[in-house]
Protein backbone atom coordinates (compact mmCIF):
# COMPACT_ATOMS: atom_id res chain seq x y z
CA UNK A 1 12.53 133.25 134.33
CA UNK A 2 12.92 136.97 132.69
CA UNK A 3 14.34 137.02 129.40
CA UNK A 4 16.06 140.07 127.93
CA UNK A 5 18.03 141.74 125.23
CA UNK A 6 20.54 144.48 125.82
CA UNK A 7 20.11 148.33 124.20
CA UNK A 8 22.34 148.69 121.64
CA UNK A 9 21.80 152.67 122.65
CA UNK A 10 22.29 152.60 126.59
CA UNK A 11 22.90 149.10 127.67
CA UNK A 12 20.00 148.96 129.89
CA UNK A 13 17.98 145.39 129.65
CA UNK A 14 15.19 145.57 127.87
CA UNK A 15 13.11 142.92 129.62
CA UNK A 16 10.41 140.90 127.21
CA UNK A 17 7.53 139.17 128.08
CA UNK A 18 8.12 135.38 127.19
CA UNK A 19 8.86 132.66 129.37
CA UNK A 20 11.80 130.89 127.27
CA UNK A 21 13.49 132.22 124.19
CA UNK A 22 12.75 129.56 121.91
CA UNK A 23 9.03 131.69 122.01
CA UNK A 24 10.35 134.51 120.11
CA UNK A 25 10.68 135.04 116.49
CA UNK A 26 14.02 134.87 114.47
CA UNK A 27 14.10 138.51 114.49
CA UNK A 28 12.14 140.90 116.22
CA UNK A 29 12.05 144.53 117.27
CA UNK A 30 11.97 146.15 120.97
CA UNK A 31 11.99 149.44 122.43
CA UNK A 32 14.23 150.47 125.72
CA UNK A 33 12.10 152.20 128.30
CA UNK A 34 14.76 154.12 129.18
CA UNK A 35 16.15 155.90 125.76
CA UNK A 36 13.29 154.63 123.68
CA UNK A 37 15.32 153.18 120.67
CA UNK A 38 13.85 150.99 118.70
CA UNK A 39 16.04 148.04 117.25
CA UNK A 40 15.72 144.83 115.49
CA UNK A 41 17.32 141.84 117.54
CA UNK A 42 17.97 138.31 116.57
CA UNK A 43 16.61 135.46 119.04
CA UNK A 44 20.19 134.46 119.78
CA UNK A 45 20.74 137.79 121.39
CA UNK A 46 18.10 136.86 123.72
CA UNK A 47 19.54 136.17 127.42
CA UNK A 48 18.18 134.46 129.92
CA UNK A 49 18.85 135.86 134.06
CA UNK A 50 20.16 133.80 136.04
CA UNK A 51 21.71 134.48 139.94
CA UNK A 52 24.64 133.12 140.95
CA UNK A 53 25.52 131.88 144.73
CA UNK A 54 28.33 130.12 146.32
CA UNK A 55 26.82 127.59 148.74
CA UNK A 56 27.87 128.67 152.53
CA UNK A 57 28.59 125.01 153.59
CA UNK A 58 30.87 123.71 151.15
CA UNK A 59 31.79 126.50 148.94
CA UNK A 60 30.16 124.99 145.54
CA UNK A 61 28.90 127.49 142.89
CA UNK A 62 25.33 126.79 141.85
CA UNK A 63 23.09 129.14 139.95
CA UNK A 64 19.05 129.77 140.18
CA UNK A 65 16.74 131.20 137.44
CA UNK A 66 13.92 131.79 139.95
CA UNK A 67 13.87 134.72 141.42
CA UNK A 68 14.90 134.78 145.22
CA UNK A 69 13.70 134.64 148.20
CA UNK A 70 13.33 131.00 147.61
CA UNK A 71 14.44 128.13 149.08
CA UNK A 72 16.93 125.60 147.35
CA UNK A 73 19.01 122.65 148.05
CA UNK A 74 22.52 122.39 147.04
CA UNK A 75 23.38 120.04 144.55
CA UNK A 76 27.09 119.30 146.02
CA UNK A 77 26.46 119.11 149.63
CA UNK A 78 22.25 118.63 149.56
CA UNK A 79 22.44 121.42 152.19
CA UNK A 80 18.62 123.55 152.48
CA UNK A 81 19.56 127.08 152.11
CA UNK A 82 16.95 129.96 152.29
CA UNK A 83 18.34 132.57 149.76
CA UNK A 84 16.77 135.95 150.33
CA UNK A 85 16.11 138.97 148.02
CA UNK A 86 19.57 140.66 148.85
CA UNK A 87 21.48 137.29 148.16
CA UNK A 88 21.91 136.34 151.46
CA UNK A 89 22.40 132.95 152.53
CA UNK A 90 20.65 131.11 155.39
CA UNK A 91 21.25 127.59 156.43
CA UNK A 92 18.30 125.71 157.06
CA UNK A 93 19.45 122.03 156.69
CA UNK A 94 23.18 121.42 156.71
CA UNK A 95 24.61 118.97 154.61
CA UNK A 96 27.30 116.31 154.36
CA UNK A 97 30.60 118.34 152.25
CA UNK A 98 31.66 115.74 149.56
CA UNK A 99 35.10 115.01 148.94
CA UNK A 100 36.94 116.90 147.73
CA UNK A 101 35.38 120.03 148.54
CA UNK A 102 34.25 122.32 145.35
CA UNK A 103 37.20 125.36 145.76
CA UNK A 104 40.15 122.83 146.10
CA UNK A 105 40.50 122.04 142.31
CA UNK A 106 42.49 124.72 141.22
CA UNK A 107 44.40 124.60 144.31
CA UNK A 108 45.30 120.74 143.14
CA UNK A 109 45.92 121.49 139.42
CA UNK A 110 48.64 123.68 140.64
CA UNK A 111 50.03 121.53 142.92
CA UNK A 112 49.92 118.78 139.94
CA UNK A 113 51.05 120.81 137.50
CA UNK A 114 53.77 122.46 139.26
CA UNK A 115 55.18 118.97 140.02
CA UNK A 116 54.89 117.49 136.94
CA UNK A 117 55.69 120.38 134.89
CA UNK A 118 59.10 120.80 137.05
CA UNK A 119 60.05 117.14 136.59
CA UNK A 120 59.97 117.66 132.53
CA UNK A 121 61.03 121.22 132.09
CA UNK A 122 62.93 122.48 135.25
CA UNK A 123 61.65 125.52 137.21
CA UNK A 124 60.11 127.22 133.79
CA UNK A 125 58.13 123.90 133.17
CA UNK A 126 56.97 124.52 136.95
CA UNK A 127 55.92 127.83 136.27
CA UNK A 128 53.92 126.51 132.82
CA UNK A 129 52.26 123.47 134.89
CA UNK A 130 51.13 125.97 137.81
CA UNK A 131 49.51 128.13 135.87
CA UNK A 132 48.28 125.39 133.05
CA UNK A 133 47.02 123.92 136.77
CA UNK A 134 44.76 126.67 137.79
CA UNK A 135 43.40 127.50 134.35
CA UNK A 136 42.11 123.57 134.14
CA UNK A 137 41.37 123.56 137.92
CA UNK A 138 39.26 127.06 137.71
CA UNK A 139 37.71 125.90 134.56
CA UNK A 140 36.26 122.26 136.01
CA UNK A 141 34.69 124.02 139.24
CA UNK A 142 33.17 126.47 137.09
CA UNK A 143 31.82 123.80 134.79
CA UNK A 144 30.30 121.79 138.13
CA UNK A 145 27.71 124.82 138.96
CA UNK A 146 24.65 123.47 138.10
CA UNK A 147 21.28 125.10 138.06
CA UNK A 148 18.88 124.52 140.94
């Protein structure tokens, strides 16, 4: 996986050559390639790159650290997908979509919170719940990505 720091001078990545950030130092200093600044960065600054996908099948978000063109399975629907270097998806083994699909959460937190937001507060407490809904809703799909 490629770990990296951001310029503080151009915002370019300024790729280092470890294979986990626990390796580096509390502090250390890196030059850009680009604008050749020199700076002093902490480890926590360190990031790691990651890719993010959307599985084709059943819409769940799952994330890689490997470089693609690999192949992976999805851990929501155990479909084989062949991700290429453009992050393209191809489905090599299709899988069985659990229930409920990833994507419908939000879509339900509305729906609950709408309903039980109008039966305390009227047509404001509707409004609250729906968008109270989504927030939770968008916030437990995005917590379900996992990394593969």
């Amino acid at each position: 996986m490629a770990i990296y720091v951001t310029c503080r001078n151009c915002n370019q990545p300024i790729y280092l050559e470890v294979t986990n950030a626990s390796e580096l130092p509390p502090r250390f200093t890196a030059r850009c390639y680009r604008c050749a600044s020199q700076e002093s960065y902490y480890r926590t600054e360190a990031r790691e790159e990651r890719w993010d996908f959307r599985c084709v099948v059943c819409s769940g978000r799952f994330f890689t650290r490997q470089m693609p063109p690999r192949q992976v399975t999805c851990p929501h629907c155990s479909s084989v997908l062949y991700l290429d270097a453009v992050g393209n998806q191809q489905v090599l083994n299709s899988g069985q979509v659990p229930m409920p699909p990833p994507g419908s959460r939000p879509v339900a937190g509305a729906i609950g919170g709408a309903l039980l937001g109008g039966s305390i507060g009227g047509p404001l407490g509707a409004l609250i719940g729906l968008l109270a809904g989504v927030a939770l809703g968008s916030s437990a799909e995005n917590r379900e990505a996992r990394d593969v």
